[in-house]
C-alpha atoms as a PDB file:
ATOM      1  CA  UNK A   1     -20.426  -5.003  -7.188  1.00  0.00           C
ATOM      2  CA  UNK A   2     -17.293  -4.218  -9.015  1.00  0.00           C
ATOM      3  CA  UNK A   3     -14.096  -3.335  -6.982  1.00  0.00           C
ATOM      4  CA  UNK A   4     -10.832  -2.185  -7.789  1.00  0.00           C
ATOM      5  CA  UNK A   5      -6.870  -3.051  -6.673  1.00  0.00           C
ATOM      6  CA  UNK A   6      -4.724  -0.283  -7.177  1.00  0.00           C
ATOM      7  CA  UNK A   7      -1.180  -1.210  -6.933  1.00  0.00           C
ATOM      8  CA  UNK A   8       1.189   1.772  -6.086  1.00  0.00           C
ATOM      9  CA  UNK A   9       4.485   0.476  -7.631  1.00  0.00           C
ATOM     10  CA  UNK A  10       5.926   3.557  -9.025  1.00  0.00           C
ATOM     11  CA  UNK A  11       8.718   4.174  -6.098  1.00  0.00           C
ATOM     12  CA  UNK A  12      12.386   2.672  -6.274  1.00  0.00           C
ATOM     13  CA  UNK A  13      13.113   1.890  -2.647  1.00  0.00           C
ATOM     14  CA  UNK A  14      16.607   3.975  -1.682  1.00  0.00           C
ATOM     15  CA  UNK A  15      16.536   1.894   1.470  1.00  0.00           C
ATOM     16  CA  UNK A  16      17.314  -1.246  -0.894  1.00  0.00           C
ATOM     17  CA  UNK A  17      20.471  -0.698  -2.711  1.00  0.00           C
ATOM     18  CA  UNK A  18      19.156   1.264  -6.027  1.00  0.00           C
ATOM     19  CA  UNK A  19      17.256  -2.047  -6.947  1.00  0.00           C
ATOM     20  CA  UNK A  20      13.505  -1.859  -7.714  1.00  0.00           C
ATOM     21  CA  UNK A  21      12.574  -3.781  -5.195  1.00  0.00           C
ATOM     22  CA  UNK A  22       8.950  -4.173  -6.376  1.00  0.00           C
ATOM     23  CA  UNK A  23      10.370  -6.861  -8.964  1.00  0.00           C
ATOM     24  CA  UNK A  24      12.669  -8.870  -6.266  1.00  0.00           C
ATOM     25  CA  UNK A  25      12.363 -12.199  -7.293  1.00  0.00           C
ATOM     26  CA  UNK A  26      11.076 -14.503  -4.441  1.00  0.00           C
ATOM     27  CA  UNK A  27       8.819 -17.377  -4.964  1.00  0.00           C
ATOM     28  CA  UNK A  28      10.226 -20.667  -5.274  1.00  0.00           C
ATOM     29  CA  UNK A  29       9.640 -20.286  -9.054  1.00  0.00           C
ATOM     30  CA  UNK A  30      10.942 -16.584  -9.258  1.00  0.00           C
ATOM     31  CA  UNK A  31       7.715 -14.313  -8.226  1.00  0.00           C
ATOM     32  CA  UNK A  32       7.601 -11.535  -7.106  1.00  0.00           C
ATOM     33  CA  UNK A  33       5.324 -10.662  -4.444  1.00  0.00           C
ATOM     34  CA  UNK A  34       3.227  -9.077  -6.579  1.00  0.00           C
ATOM     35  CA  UNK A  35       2.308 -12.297  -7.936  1.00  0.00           C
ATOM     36  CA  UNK A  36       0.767 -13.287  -4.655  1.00  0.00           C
ATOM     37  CA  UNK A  37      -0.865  -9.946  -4.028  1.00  0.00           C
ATOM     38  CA  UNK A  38      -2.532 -10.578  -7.098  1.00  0.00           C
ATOM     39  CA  UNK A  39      -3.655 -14.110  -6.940  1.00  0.00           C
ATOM     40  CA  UNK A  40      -5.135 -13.568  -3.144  1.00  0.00           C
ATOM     41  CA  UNK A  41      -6.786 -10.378  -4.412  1.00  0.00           C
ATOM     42  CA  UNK A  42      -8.444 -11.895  -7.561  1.00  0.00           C
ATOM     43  CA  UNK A  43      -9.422 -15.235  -4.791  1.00  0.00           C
ATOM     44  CA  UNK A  44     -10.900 -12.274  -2.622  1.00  0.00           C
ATOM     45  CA  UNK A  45     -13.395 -10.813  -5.779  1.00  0.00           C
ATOM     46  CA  UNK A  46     -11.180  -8.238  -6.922  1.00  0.00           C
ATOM     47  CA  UNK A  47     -12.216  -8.176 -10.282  1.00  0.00           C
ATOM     48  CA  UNK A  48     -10.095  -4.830 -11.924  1.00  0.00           C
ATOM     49  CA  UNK A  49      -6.510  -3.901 -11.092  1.00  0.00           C
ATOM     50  CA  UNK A  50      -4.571  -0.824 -11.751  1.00  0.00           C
ATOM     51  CA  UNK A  51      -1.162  -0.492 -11.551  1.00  0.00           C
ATOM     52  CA  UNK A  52       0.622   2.677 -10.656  1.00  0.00           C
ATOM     53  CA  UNK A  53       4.189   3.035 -11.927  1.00  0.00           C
ATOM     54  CA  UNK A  54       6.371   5.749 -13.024  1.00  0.00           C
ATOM     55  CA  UNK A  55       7.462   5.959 -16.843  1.00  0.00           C
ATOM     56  CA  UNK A  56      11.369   5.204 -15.576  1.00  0.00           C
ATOM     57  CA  UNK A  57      10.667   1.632 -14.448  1.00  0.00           C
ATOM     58  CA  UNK A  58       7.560   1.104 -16.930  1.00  0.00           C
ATOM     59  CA  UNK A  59      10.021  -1.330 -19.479  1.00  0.00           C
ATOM     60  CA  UNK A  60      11.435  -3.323 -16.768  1.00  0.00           C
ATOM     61  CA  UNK A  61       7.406  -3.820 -15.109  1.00  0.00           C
ATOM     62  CA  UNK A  62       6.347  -4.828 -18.357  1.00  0.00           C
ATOM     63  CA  UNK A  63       9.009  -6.960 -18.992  1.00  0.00           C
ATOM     64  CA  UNK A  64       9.056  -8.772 -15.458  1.00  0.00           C
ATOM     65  CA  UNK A  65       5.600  -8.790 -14.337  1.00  0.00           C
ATOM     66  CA  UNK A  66       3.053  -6.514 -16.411  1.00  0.00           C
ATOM     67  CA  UNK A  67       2.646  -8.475 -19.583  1.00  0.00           C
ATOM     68  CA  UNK A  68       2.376 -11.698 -18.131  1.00  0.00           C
ATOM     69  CA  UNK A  69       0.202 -10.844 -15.579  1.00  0.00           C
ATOM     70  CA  UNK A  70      -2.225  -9.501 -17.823  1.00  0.00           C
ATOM     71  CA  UNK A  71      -3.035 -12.743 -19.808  1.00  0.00           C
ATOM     72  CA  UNK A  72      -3.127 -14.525 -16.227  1.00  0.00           C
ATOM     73  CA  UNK A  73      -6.121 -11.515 -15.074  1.00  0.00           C
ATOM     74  CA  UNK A  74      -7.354 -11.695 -18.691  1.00  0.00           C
ATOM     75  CA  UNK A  75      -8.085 -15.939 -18.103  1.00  0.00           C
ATOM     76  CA  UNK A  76     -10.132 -14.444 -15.231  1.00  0.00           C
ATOM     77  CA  UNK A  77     -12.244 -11.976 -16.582  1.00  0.00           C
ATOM     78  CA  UNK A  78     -10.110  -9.359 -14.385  1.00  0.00           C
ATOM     79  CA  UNK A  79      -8.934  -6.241 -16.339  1.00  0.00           C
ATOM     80  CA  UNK A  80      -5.870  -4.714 -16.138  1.00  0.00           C
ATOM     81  CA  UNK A  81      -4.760  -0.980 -16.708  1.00  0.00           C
ATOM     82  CA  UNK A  82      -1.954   1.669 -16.127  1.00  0.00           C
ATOM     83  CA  UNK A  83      -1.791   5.053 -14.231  1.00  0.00           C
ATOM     84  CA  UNK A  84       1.697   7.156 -14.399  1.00  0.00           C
ATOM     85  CA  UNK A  85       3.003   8.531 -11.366  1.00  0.00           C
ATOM     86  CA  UNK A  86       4.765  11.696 -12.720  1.00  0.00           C
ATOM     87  CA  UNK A  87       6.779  14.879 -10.732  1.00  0.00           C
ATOM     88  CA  UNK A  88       4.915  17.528 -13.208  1.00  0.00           C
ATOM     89  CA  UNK A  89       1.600  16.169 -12.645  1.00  0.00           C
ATOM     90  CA  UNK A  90       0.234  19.283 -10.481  1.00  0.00           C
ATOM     91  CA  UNK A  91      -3.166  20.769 -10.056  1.00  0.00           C
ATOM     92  CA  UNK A  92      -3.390  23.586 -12.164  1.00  0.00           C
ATOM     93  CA  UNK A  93      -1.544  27.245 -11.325  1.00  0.00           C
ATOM     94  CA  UNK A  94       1.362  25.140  -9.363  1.00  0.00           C
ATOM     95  CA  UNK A  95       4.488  24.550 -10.933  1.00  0.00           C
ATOM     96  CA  UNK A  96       7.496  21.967 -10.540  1.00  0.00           C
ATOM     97  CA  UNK A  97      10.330  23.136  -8.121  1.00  0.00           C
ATOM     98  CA  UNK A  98      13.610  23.071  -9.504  1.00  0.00           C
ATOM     99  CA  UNK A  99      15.197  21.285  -6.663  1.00  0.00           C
ATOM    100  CA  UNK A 100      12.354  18.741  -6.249  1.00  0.00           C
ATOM    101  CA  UNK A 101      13.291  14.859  -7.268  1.00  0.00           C
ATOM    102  CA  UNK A 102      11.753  12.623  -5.245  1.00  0.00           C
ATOM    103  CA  UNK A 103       7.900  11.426  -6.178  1.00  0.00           C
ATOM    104  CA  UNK A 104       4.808  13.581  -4.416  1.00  0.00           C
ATOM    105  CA  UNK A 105       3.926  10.554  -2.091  1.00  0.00           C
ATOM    106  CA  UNK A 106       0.807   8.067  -2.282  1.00  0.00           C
ATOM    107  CA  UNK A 107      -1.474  10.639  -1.982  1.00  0.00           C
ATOM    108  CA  UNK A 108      -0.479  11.751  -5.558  1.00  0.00           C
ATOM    109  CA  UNK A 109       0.221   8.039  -6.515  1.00  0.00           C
ATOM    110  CA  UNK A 110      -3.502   7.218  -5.992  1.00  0.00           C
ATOM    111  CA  UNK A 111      -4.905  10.597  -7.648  1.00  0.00           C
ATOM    112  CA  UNK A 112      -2.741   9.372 -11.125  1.00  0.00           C
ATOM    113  CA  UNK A 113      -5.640   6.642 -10.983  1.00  0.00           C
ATOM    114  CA  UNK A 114      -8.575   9.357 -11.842  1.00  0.00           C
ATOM    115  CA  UNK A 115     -10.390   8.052 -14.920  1.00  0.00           C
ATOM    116  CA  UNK A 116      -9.536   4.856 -14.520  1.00  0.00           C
ATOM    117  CA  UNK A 117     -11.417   3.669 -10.806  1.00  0.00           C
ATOM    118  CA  UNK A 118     -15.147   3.950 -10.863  1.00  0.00           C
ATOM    119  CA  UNK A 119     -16.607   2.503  -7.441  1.00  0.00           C
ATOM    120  CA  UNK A 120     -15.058   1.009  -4.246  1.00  0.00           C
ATOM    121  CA  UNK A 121     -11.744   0.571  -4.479  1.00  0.00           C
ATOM    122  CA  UNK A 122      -8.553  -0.663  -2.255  1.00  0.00           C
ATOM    123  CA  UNK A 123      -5.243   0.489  -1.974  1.00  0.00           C
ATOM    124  CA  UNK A 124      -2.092  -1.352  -1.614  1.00  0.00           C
ATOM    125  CA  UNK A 125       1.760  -1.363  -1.634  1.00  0.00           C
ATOM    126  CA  UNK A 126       3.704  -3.286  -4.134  1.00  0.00           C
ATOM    127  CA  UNK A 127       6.443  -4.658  -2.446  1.00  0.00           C
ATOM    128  CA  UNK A 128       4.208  -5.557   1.026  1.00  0.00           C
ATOM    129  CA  UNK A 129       2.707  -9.263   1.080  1.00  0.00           C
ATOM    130  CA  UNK A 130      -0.296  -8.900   3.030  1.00  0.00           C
ATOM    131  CA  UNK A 131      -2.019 -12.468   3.772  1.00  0.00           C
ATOM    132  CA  UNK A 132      -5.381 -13.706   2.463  1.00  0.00           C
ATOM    133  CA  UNK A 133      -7.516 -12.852   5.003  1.00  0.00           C
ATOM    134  CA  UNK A 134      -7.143  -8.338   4.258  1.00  0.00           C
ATOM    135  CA  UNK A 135      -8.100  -8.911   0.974  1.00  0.00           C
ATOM    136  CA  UNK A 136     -10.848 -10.977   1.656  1.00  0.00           C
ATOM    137  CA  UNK A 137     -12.103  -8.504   4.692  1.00  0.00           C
ATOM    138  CA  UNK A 138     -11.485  -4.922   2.802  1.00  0.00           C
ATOM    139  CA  UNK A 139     -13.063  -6.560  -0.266  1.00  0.00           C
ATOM    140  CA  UNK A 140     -16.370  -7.878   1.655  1.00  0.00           C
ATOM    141  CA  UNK A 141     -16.659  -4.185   3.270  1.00  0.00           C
ATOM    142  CA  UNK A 142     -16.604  -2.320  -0.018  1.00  0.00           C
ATOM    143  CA  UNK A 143     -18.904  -4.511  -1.705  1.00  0.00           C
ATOM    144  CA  UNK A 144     -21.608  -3.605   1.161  1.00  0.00           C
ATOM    145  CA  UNK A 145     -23.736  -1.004   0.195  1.00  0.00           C
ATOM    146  CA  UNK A 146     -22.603   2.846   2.262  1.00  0.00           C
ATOM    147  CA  UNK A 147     -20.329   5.920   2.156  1.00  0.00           C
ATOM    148  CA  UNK A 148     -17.566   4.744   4.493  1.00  0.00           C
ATOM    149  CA  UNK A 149     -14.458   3.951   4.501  1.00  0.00           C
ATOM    150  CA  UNK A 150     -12.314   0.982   5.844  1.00  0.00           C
ATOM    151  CA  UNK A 151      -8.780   0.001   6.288  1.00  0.00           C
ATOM    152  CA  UNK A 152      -6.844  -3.409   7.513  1.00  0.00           C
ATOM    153  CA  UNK A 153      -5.326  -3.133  10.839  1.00  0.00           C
ATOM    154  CA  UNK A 154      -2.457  -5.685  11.241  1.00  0.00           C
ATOM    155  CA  UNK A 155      -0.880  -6.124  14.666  1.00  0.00           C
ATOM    156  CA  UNK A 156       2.267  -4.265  14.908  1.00  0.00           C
ATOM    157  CA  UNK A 157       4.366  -7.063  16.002  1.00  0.00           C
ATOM    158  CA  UNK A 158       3.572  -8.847  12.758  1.00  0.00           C
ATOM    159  CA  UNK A 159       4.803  -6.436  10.626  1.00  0.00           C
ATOM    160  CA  UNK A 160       8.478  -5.649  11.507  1.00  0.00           C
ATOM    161  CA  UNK A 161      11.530  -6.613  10.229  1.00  0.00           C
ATOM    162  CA  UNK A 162      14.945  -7.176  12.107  1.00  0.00           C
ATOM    163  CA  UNK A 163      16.617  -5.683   9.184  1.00  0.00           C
ATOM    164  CA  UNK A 164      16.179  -1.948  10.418  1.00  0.00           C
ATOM    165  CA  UNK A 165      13.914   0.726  11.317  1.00  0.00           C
ATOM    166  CA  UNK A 166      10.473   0.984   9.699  1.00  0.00           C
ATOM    167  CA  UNK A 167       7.781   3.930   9.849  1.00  0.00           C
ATOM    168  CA  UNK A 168       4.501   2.093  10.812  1.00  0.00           C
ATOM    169  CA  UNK A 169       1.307   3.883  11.649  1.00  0.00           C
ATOM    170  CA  UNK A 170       0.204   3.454  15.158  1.00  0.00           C
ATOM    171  CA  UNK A 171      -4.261   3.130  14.580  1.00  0.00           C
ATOM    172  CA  UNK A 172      -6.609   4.946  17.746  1.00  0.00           C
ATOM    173  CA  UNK A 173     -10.117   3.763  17.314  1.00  0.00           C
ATOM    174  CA  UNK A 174     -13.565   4.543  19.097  1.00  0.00           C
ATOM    175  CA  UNK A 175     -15.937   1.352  21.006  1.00  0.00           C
ATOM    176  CA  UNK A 176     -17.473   0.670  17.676  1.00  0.00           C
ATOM    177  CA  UNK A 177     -13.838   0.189  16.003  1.00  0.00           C
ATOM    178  CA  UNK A 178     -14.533   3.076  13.523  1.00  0.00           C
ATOM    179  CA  UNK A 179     -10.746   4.997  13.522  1.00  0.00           C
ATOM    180  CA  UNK A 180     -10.235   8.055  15.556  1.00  0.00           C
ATOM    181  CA  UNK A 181      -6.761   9.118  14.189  1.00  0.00           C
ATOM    182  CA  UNK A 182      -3.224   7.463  12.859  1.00  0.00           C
ATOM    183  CA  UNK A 183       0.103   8.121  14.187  1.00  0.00           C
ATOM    184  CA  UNK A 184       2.434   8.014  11.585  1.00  0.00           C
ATOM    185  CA  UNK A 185       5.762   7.327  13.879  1.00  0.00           C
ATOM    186  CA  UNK A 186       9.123   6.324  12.182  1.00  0.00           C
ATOM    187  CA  UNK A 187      12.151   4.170  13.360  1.00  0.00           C
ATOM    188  CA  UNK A 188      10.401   1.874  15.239  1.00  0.00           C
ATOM    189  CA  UNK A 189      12.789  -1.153  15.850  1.00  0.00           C
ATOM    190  CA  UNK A 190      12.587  -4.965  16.584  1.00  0.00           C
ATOM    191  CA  UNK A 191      15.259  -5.773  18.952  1.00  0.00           C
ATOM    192  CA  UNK A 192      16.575  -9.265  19.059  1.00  0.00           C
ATOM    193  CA  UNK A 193      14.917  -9.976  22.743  1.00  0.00           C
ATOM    194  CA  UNK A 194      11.834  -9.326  21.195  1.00  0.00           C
ATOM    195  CA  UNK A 195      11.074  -5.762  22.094  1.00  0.00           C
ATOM    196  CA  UNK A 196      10.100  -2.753  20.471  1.00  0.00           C
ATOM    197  CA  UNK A 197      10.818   0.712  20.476  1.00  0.00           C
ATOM    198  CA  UNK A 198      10.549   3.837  18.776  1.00  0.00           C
ATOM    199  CA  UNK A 199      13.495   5.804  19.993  1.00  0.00           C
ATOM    200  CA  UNK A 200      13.156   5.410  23.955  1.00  0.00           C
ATOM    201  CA  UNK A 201       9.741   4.527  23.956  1.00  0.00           C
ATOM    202  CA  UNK A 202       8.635   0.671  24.177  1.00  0.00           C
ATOM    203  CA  UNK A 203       5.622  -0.051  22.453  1.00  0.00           C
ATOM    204  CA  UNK A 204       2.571  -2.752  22.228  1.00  0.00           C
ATOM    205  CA  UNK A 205       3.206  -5.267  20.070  1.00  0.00           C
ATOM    206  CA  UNK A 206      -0.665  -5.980  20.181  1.00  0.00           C
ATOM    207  CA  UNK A 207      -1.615  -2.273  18.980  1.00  0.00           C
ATOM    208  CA  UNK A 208      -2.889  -2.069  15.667  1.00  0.00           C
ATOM    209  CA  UNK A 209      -1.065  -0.591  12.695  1.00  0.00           C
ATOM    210  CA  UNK A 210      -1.754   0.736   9.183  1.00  0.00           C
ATOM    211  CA  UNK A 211       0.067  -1.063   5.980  1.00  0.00           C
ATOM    212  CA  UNK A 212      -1.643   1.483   3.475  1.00  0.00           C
ATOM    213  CA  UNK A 213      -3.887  -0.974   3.022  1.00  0.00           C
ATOM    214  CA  UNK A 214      -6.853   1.425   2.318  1.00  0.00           C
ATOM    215  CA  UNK A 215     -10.856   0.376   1.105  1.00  0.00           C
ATOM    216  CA  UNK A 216     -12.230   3.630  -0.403  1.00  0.00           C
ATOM    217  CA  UNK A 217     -15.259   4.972  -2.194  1.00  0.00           C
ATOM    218  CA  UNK A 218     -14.726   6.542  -5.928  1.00  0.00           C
ATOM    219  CA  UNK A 219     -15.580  10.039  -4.025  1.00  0.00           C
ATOM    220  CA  UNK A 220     -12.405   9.691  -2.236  1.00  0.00           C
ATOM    221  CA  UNK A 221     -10.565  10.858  -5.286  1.00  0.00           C
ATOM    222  CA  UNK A 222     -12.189  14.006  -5.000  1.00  0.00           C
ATOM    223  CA  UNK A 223     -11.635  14.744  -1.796  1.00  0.00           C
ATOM    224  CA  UNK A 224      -7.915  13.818  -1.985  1.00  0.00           C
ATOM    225  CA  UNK A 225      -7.518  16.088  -5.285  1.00  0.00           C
ATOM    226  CA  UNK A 226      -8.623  19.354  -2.919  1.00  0.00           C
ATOM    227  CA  UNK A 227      -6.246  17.805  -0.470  1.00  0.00           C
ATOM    228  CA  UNK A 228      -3.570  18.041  -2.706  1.00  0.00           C
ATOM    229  CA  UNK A 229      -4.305  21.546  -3.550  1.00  0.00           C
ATOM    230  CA  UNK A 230      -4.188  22.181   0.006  1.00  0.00           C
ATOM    231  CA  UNK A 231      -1.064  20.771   0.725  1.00  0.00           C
ATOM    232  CA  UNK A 232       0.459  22.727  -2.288  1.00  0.00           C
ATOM    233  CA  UNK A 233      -0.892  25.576  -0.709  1.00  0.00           C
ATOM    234  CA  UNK A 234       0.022  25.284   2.567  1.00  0.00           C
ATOM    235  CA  UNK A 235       3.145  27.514   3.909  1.00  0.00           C
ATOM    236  CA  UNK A 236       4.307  24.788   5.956  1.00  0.00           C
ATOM    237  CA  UNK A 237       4.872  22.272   3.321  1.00  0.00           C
ATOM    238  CA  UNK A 238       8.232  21.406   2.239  1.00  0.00           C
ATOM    239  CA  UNK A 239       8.090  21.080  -1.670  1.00  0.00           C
ATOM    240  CA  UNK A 240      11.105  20.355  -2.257  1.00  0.00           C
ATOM    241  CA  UNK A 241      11.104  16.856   0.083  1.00  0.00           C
ATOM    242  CA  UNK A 242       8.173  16.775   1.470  1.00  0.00           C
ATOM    243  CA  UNK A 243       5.169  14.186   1.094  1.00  0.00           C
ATOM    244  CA  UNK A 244       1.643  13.623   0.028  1.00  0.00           C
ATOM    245  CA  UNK A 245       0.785  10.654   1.830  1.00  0.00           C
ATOM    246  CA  UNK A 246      -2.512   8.799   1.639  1.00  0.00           C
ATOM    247  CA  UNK A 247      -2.549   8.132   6.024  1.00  0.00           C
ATOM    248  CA  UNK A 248      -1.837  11.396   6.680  1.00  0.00           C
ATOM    249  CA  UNK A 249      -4.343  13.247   4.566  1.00  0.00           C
ATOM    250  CA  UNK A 250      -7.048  10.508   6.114  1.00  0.00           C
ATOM    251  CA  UNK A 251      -6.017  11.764   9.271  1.00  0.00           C
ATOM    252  CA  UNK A 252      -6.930  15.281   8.565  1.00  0.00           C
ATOM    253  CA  UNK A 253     -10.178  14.075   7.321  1.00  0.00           C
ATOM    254  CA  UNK A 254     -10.768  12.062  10.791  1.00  0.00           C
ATOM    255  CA  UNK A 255      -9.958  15.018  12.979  1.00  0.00           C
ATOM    256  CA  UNK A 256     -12.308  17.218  10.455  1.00  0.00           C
ATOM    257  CA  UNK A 257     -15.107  15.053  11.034  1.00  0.00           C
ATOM    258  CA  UNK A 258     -15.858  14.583   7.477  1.00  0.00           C
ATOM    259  CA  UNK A 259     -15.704  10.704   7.189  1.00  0.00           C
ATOM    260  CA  UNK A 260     -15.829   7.319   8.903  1.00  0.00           C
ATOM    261  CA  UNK A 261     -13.542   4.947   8.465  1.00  0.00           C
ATOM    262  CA  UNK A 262     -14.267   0.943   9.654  1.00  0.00           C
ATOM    263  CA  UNK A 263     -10.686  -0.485  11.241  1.00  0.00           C
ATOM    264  CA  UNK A 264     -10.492  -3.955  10.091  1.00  0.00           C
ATOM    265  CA  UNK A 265      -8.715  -5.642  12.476  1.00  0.00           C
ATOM    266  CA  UNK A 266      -6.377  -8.906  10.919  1.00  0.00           C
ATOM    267  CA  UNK A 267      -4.547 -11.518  12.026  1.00  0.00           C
ATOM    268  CA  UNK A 268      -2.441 -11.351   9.223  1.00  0.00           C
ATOM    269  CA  UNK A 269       1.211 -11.581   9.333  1.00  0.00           C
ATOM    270  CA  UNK A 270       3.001  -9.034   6.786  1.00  0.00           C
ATOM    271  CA  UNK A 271       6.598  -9.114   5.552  1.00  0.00           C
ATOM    272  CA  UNK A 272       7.819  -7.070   2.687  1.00  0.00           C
ATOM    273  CA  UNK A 273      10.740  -5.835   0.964  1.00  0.00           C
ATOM    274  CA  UNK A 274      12.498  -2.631   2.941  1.00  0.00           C
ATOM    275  CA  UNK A 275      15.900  -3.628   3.161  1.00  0.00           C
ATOM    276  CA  UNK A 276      18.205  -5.569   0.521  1.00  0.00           C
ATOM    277  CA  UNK A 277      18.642  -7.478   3.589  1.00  0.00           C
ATOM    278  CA  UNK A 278      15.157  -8.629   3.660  1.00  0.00           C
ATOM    279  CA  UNK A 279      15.598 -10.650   0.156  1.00  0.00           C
ATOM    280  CA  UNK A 280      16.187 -14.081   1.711  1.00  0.00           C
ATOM    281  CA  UNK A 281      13.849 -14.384   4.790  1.00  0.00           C
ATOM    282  CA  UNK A 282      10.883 -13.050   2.461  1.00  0.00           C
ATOM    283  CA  UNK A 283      12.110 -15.771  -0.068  1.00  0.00           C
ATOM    284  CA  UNK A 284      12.032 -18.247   3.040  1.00  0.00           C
ATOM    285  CA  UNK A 285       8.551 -16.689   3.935  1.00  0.00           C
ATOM    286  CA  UNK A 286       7.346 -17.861   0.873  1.00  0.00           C
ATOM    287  CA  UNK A 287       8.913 -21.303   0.668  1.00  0.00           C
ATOM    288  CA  UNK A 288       7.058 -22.404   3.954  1.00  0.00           C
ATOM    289  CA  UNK A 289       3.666 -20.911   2.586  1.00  0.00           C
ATOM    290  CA  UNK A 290       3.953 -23.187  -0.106  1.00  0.00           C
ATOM    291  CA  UNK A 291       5.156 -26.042   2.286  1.00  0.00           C
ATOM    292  CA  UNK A 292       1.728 -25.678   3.875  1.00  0.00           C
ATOM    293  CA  UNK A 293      -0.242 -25.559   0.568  1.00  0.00           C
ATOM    294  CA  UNK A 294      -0.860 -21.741   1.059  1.00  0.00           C
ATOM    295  CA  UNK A 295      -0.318 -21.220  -2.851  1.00  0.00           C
ATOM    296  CA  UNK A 296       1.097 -23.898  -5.450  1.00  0.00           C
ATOM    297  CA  UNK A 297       4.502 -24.413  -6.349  1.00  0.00           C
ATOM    298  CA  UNK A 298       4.087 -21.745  -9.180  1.00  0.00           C
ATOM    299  CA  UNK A 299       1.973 -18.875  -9.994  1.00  0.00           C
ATOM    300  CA  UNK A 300       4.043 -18.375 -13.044  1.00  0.00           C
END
């Protein structure tokens, strides 16, 4: 069965400096982590990707990663294409607000990919570097025949950063490991001793997290269109700042009853690119994987 990696790559971090930090270079031969997403998802049986980018960075993606990485999927029989993340992309009757600048969140991110994703497909973030083994899980689940859904759970304590703060997803999930709801919760901190803590509260570094690392079914793009709508809709919403995001829209479905969702538990360890300061550890990450004989000296 078919299955398709969309990329969302279309936000410029402003926690790292004004720099798109999606095209960091950090492989020992100048990749960017989006060279290893790629390569582990391909090794998994990925066999179509889709990027999601905005028009304002679409030169310098082209220019860094897009066109090369194209003949590398095209010497794999893996095809390539491009959805555009855009402000005035609305449902119909809803209009732009004038004070809005920021980007309408994954939730819209993923919707920009309508036309272009036909059967299971995963989601993931550009500037996170996941591990093998997700790709590999998430991929074997959507290629099983069904109507659910799945996500990779990665330990918390594997995916922080001493750098700063990071919002992490804190995963609930029934006897059966389906997911009962996520907890989106934001500055939570690794302290030097080894703790962690979101504001006063010490939490489990065994407690399982989401890293928008999503497995859906093509119908999930209708769903999350009406979702949309809804948030549009909704009083409460803050248009001008607010968010569409793809974990909290899931939770809504979970707490409506209206789909199942497999937690994939994973060993994995993720690092990623939040903070300029993150540049060199991720580059040292990378070094030792290819010390080990993780990936070859170049993917380039």
């Amino acid at each position: 069965m078919s299955c398709t990696l969309v990329v969302m790559a279309a936000g410029i971090g402003s926690r790292f400096g004004g720099g798109i930090k999606q095209l960091a270079k950090v492989g020992p031969s100048g990749e960017i982590i989006l060279d290893y997403s790629i390569h582990d998802a391909i090794e998994a049986g990925f066999d179509r990707v889709v990027f999601v980018i905005s028009h304002k960075i679409e030169k310098d993606f082209r220019e860094v990663f897009g066109d090369r990485i194209e003949k590398t999927c095209a010497g794999k029989g893996v095809e390539v294409a491009y959805a555009f993340q855009s402000l005035e992309d609305l449902p119909a009757g809803f209009s732009l607000p004038e004070e809005r600048q920021k980007p309408w969140g994954t939730g819209q991110a993923v919707l920009a990919c309508k036309g272009l994703v036909s059967g299971p497909f995963a989601i993931i973030n550009a500037d996170d570097y996941y591990g093998k083994e997700p790709y590999r899980i998430v991929a074997e689940f959507l290629k099983k025949p069904g109507n659910e859904y799945c996500m990779a759970g990665f330990r918390l304590k594997n995916t922080l950063t001493l750098s700063g703060g990071v919002t992490r997803g804190l995963c609930h999930a029934d006897e059966r490991g389906y997911l009962t709801d996520i907890a989106e919760t934001k500055e939570i901190r690794l302290e030097k001793d080894g703790s962690i803590h979101a504001g006063e509260w010490a939490l489990d570094g065994d407690m399982l997290v989401s890293m928008n690392m999503f497995g859906f079914r093509e119908d999930f793009l209708t769903r999350l269109e009406k979702g949309f709508t809804e948030f549009l809709s909704d009083p409460a919403s803050d248009l001008v700042k607010g968010e569409y995001l793809v974990p909290i829209y899931v939770n809504e479905l979970l707490g409506r009853g209206e789909i199942r969702l497999k937690l994939l538990e994973t060993s994995s360890r993720w690092f990623g690119m939040t903070y300029k300061e993150d540049t060199e550890p991720v580059r040292a990450e990378f070094r030792t994987l290819v010390e080990k004989g993780e990936y070859p000296a170049s993917l380039l």
